[in-house]
PDB file of N, CA and C in Angstrom:
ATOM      1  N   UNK A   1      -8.861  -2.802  11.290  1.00  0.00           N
ATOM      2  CA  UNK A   1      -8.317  -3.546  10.168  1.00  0.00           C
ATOM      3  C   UNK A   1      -6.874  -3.924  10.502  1.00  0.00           C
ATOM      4  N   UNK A   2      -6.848  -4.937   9.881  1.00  0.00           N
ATOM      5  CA  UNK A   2      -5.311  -5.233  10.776  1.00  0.00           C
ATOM      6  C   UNK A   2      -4.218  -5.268   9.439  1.00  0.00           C
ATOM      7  N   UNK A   3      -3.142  -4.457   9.801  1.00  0.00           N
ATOM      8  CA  UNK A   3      -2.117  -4.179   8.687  1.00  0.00           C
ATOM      9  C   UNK A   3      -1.133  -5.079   8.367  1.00  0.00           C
ATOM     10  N   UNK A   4      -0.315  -5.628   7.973  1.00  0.00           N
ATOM     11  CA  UNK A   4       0.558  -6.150   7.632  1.00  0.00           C
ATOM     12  C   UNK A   4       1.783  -5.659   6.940  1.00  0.00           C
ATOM     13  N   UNK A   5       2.611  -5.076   7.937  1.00  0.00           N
ATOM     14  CA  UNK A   5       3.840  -4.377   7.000  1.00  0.00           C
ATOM     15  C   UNK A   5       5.641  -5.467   6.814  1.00  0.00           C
ATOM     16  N   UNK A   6       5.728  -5.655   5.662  1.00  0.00           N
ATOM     17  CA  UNK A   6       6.813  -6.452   5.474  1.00  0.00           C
ATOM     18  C   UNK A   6       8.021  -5.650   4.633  1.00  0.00           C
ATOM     19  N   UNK A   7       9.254  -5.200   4.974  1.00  0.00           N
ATOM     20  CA  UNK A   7      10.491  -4.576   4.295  1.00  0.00           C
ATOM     21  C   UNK A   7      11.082  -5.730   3.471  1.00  0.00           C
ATOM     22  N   UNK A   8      12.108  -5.561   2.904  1.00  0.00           N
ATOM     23  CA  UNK A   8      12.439  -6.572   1.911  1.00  0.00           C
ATOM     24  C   UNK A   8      13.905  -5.892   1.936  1.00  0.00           C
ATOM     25  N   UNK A   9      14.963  -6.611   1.788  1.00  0.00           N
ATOM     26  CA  UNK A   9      16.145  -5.724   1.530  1.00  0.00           C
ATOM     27  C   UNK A   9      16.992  -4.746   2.602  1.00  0.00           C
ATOM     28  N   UNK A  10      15.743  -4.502   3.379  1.00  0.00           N
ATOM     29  CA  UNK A  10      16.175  -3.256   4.483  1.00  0.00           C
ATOM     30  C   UNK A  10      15.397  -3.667   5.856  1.00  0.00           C
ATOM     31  N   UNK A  11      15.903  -2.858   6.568  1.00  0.00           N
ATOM     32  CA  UNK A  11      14.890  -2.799   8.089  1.00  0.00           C
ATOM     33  C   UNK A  11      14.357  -1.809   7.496  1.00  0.00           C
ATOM     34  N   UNK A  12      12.814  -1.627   7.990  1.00  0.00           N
ATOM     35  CA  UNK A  12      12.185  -0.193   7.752  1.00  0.00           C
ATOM     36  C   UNK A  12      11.851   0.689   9.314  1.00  0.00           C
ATOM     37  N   UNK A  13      12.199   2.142   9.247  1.00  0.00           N
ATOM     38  CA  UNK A  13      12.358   2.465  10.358  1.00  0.00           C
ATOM     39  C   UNK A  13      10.806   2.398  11.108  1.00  0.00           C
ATOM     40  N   UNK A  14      11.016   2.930  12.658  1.00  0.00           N
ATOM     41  CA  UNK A  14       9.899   3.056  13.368  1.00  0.00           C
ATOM     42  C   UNK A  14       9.017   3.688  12.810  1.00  0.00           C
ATOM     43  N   UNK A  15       9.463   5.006  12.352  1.00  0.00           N
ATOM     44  CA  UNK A  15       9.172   6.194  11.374  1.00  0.00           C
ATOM     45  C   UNK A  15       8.570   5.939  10.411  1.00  0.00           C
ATOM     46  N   UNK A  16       8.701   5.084   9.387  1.00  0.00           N
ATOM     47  CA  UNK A  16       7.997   4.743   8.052  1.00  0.00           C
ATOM     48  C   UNK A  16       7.340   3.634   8.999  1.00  0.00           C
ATOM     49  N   UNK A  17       7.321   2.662   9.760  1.00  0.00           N
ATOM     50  CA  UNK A  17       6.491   1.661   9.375  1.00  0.00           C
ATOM     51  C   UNK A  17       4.955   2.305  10.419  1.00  0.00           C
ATOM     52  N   UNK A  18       5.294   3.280  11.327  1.00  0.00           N
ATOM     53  CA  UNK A  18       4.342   4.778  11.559  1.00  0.00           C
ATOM     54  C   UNK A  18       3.173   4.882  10.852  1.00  0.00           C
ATOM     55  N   UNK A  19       3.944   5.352   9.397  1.00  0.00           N
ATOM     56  CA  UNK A  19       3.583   6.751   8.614  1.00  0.00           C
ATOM     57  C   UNK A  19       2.522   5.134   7.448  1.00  0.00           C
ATOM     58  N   UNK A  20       2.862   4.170   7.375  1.00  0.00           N
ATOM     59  CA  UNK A  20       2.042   3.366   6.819  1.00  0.00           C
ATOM     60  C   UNK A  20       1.211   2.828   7.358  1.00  0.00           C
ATOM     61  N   UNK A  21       1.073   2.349   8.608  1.00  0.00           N
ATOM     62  CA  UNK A  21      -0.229   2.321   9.084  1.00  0.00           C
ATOM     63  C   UNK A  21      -0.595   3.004   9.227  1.00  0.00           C
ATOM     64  N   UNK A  22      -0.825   4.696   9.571  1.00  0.00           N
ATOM     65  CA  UNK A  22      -1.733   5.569   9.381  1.00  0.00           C
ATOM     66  C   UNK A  22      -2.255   5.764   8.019  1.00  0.00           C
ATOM     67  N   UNK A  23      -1.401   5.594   7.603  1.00  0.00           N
ATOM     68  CA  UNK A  23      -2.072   5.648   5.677  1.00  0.00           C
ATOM     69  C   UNK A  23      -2.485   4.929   5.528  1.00  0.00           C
ATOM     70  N   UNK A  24      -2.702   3.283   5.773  1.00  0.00           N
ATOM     71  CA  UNK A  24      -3.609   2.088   5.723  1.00  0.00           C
ATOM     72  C   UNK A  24      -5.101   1.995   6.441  1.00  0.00           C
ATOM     73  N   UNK A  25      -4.958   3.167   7.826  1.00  0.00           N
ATOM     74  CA  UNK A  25      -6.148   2.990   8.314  1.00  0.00           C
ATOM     75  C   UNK A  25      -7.175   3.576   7.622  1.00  0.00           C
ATOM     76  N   UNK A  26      -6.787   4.827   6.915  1.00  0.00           N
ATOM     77  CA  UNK A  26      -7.564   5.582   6.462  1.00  0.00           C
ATOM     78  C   UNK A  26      -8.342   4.559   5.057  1.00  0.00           C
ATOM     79  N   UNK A  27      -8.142   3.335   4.564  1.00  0.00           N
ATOM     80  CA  UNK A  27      -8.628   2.712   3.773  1.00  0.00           C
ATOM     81  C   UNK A  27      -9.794   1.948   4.552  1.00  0.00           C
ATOM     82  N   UNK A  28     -10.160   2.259   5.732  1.00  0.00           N
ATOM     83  CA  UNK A  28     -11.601   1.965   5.897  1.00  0.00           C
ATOM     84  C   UNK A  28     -12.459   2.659   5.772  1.00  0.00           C
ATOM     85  N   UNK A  29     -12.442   3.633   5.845  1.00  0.00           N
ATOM     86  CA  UNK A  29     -13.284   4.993   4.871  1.00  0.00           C
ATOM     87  C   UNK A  29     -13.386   4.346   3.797  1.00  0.00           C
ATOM     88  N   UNK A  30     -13.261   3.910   2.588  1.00  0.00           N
ATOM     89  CA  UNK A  30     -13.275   3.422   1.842  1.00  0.00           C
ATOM     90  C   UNK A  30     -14.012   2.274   1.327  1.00  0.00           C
ATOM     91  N   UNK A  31     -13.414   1.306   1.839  1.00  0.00           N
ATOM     92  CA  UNK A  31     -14.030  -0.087   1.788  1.00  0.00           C
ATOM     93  C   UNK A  31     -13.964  -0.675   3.581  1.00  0.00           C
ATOM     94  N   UNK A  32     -15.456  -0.497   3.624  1.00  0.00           N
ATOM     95  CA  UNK A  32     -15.545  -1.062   5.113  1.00  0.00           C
ATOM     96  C   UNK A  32     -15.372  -2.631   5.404  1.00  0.00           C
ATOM     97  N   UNK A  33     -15.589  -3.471   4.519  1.00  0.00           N
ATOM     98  CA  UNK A  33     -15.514  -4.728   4.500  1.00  0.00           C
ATOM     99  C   UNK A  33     -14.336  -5.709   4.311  1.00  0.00           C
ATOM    100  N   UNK A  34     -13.073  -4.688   4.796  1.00  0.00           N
ATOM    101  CA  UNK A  34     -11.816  -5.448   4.506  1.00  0.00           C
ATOM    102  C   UNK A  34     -11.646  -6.096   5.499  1.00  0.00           C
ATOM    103  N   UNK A  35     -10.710  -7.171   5.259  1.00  0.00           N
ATOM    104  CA  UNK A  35     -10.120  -8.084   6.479  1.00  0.00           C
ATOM    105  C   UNK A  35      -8.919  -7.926   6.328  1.00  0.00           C
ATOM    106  N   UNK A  36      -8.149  -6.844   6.040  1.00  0.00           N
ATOM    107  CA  UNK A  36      -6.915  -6.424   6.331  1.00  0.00           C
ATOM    108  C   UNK A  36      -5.907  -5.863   5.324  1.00  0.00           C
ATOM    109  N   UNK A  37      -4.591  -5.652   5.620  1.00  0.00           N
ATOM    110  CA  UNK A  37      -4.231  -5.182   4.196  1.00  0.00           C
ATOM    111  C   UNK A  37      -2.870  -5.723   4.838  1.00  0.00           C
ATOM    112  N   UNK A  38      -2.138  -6.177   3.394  1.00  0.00           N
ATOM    113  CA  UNK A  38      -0.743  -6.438   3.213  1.00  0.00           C
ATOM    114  C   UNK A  38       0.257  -5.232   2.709  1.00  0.00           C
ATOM    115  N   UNK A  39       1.075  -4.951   3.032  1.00  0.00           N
ATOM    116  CA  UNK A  39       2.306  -4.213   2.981  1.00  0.00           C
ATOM    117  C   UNK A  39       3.508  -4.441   2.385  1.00  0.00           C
ATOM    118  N   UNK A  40       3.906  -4.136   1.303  1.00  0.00           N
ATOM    119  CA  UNK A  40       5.678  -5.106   1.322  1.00  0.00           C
ATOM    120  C   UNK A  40       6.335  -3.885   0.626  1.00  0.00           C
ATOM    121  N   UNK A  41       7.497  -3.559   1.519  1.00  0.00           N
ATOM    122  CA  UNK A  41       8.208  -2.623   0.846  1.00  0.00           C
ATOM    123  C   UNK A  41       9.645  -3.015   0.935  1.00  0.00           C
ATOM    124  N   UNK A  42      10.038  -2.694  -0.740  1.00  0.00           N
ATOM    125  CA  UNK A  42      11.650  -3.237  -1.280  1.00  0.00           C
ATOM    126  C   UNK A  42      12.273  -2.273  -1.840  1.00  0.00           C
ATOM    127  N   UNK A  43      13.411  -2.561  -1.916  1.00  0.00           N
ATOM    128  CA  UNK A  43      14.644  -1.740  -2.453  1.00  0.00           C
ATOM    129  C   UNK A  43      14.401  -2.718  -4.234  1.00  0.00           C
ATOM    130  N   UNK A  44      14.638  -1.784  -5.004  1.00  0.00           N
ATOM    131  CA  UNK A  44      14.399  -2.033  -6.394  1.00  0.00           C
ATOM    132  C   UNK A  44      15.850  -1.678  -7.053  1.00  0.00           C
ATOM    133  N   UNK A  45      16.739  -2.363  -8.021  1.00  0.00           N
ATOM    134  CA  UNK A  45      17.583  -1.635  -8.893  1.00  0.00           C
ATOM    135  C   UNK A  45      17.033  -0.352  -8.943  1.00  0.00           C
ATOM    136  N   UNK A  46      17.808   0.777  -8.979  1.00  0.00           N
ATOM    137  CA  UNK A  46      17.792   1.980  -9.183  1.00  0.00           C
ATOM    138  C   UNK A  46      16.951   2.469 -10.809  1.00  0.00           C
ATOM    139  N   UNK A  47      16.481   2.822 -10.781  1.00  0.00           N
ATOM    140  CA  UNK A  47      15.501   3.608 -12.220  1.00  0.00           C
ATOM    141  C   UNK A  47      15.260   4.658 -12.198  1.00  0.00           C
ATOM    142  N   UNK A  48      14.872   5.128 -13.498  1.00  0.00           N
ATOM    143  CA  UNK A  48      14.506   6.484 -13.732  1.00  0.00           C
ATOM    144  C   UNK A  48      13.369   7.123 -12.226  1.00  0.00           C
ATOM    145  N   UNK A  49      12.411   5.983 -11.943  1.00  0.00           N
ATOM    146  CA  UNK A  49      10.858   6.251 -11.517  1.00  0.00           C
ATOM    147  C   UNK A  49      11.471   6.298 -10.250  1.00  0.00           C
ATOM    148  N   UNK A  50      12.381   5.659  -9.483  1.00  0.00           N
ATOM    149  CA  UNK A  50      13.094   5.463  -8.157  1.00  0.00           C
ATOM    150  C   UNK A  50      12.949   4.254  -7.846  1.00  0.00           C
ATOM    151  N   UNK A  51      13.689   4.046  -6.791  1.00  0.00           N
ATOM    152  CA  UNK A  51      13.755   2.467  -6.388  1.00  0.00           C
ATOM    153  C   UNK A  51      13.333   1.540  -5.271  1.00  0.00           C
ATOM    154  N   UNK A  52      12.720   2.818  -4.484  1.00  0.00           N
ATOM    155  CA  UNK A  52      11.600   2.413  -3.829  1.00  0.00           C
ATOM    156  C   UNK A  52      10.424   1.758  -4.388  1.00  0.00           C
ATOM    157  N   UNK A  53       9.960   0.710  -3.775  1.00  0.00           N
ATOM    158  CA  UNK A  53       8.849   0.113  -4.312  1.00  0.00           C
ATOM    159  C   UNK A  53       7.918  -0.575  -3.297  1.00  0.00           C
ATOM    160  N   UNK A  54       6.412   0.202  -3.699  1.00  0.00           N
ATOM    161  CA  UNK A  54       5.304  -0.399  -2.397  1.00  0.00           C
ATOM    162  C   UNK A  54       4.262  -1.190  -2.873  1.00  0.00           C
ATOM    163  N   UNK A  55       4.223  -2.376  -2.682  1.00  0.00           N
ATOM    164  CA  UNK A  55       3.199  -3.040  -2.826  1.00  0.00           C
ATOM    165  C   UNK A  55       2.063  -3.540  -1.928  1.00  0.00           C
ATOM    166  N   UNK A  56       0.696  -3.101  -1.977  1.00  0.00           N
ATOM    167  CA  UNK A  56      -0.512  -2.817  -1.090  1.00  0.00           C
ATOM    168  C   UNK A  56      -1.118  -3.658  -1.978  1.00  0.00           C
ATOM    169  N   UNK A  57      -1.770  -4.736  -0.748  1.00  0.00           N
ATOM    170  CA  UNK A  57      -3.258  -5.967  -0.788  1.00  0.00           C
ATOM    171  C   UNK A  57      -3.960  -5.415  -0.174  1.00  0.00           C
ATOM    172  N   UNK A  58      -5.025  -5.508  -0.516  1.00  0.00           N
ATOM    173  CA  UNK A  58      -6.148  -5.052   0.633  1.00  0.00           C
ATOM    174  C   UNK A  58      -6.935  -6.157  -0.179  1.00  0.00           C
ATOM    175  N   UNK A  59      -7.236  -6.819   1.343  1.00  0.00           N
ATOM    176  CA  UNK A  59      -8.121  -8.226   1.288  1.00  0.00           C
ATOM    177  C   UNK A  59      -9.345  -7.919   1.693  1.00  0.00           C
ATOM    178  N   UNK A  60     -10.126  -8.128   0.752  1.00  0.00           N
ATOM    179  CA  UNK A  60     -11.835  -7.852   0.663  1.00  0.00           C
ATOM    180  C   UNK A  60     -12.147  -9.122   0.558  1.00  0.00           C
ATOM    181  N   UNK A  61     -13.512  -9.324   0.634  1.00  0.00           N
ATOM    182  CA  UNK A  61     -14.375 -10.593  -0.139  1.00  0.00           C
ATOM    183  C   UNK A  61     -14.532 -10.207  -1.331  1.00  0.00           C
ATOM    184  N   UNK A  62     -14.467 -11.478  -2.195  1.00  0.00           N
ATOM    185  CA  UNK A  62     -14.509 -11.587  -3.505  1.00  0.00           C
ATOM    186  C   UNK A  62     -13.461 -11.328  -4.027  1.00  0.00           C
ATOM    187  N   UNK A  63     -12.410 -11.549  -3.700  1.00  0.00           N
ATOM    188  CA  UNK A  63     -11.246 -10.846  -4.514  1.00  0.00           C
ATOM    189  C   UNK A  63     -10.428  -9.711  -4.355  1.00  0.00           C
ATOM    190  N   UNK A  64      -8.842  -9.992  -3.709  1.00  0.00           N
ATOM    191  CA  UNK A  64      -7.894  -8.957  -3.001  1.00  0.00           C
ATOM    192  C   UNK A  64      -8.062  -7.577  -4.726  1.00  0.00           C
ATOM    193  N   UNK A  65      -7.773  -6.570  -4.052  1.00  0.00           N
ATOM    194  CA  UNK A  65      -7.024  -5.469  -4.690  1.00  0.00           C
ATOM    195  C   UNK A  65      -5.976  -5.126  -4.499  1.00  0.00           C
ATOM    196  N   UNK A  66      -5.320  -5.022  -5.568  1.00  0.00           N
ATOM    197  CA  UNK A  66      -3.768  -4.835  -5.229  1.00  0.00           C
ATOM    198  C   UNK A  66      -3.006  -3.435  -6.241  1.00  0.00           C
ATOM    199  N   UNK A  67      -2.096  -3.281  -5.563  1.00  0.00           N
ATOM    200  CA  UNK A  67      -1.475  -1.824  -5.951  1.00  0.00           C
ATOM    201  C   UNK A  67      -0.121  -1.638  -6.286  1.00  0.00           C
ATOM    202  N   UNK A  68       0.782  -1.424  -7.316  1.00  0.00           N
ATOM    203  CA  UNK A  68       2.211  -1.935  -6.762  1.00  0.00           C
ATOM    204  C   UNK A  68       2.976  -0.205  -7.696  1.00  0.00           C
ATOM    205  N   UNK A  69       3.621   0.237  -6.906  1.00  0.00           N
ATOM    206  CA  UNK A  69       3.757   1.570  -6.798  1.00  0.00           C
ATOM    207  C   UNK A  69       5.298   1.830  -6.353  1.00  0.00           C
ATOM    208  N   UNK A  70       6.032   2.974  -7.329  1.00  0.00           N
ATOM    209  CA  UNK A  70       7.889   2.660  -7.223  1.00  0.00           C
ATOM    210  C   UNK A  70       7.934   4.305  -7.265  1.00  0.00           C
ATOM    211  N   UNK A  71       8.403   4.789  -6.496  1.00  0.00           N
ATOM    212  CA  UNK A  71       9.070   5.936  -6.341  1.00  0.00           C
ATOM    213  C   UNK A  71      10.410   6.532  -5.723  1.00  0.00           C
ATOM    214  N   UNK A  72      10.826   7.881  -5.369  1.00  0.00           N
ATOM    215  CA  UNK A  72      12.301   8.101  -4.912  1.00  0.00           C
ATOM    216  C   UNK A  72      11.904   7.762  -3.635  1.00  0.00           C
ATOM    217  N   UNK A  73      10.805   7.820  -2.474  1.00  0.00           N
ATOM    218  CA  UNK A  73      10.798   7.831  -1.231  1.00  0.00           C
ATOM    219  C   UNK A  73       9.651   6.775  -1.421  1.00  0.00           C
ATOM    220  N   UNK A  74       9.748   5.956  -0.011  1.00  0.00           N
ATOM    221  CA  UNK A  74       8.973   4.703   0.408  1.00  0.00           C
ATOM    222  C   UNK A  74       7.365   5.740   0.874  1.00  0.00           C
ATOM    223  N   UNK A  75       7.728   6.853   1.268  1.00  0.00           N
ATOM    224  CA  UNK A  75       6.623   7.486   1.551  1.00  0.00           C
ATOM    225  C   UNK A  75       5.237   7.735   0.511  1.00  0.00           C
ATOM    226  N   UNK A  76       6.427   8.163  -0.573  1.00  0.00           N
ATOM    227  CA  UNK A  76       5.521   8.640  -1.947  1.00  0.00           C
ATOM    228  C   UNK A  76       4.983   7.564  -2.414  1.00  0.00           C
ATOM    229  N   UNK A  77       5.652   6.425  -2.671  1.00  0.00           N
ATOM    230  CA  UNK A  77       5.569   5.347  -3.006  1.00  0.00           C
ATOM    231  C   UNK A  77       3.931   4.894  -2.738  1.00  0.00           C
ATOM    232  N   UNK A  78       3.882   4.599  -1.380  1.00  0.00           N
ATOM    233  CA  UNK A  78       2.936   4.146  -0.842  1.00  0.00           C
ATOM    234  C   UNK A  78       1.832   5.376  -0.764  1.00  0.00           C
ATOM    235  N   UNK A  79       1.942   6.748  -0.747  1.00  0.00           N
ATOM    236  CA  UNK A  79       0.853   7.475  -1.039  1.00  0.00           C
ATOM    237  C   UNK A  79       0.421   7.274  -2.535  1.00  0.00           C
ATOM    238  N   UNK A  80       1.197   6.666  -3.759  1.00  0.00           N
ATOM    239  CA  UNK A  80       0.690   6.536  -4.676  1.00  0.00           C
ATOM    240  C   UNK A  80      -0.107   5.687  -4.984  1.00  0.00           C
ATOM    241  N   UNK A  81       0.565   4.235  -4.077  1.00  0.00           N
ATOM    242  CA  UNK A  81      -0.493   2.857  -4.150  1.00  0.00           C
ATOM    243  C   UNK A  81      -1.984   2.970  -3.576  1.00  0.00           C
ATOM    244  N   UNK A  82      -1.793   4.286  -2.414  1.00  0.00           N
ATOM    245  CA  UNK A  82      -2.985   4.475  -1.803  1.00  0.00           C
ATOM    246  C   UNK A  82      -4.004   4.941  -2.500  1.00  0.00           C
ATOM    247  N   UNK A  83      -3.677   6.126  -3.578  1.00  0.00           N
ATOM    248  CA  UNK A  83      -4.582   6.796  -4.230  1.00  0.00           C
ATOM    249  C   UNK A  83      -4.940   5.792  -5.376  1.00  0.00           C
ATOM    250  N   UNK A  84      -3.950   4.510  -5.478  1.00  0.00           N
ATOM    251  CA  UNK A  84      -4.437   3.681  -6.918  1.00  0.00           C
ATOM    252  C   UNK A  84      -5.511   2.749  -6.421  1.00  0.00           C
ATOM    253  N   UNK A  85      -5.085   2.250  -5.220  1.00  0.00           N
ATOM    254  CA  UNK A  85      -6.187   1.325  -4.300  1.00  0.00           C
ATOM    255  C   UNK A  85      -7.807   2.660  -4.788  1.00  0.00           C
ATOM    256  N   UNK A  86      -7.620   3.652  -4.282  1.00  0.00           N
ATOM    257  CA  UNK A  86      -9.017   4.555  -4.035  1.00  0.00           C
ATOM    258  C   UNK A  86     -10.220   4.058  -5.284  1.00  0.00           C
ATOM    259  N   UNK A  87      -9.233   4.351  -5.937  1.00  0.00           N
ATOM    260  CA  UNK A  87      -9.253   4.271  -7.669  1.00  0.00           C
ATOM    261  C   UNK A  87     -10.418   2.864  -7.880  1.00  0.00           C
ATOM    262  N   UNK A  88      -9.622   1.631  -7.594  1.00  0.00           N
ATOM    263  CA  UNK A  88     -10.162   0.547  -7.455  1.00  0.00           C
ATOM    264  C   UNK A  88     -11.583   0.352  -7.213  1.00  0.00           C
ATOM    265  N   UNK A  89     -11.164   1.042  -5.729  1.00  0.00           N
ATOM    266  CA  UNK A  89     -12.502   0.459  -4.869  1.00  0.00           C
ATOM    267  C   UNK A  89     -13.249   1.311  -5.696  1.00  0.00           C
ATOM    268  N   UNK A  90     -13.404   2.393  -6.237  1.00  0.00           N
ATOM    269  CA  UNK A  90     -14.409   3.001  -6.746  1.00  0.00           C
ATOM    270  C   UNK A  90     -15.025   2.551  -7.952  1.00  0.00           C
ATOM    271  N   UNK A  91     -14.100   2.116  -8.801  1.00  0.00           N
ATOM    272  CA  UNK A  91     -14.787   1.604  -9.644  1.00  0.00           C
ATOM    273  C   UNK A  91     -15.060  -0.177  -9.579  1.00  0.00           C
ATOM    274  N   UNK A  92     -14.828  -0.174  -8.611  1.00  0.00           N
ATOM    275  CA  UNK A  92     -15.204  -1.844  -8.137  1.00  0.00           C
ATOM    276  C   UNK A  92     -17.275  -1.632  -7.434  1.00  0.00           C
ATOM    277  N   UNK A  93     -17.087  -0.299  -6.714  1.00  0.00           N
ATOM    278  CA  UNK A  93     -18.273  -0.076  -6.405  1.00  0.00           C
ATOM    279  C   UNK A  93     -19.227   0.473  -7.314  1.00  0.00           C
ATOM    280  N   UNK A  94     -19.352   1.020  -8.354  1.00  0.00           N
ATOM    281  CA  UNK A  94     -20.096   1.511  -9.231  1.00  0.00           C
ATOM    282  C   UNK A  94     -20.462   0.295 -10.408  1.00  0.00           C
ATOM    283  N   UNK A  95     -20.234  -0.492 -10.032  1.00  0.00           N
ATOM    284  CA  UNK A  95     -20.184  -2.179 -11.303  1.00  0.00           C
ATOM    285  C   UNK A  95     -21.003  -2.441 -10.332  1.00  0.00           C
TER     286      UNK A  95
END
């Protein structure tokens, strides 16, 4: 599956942009029929929730799923969009 990681605001290190494609691959377990997934991670005004913010496409047929997820670390962030994506596909598959 081919990833697509885009920073916004910042360079993102070797380190995080790493730690997100391994967390993206694991979304073929999931939904085998993707043609890839989009990435975009930004610096947000500061908030209560944090100001990290990850937003995950994952391009299927019939219609992308998307995830958009704000925490203190870009890490958490994107483990949250991951578990909301899960979410999706599951109840996208049981319909």
């Amino acid at each position: 599956m081919e990833v697509k990681i885009q920073s916004v605001k910042f360079d993102a290190s070797k380190q995080l942009i790493e730690f997100v494609e391994k967390k993206m691959s694991r979304l073929e377990r999931f939904e085998d029929s993707s043609t890839g997934v989009d990435v975009v991670l930004k610096l947000d005004k500061d908030s209560e929730k944090g100001n990290k913010v990850a937003l995950v496409t994952l391009r299927v047929p019939g219609g992308d799923i998307v995830s958009e997820q704000r925490a203190r670390t870009f890490e958490e962030a994107v483990d949250l969009a991951l578990d909301a994506l899960k979410r999706q596909i599951e109840k996208k598959k049981d319909r």
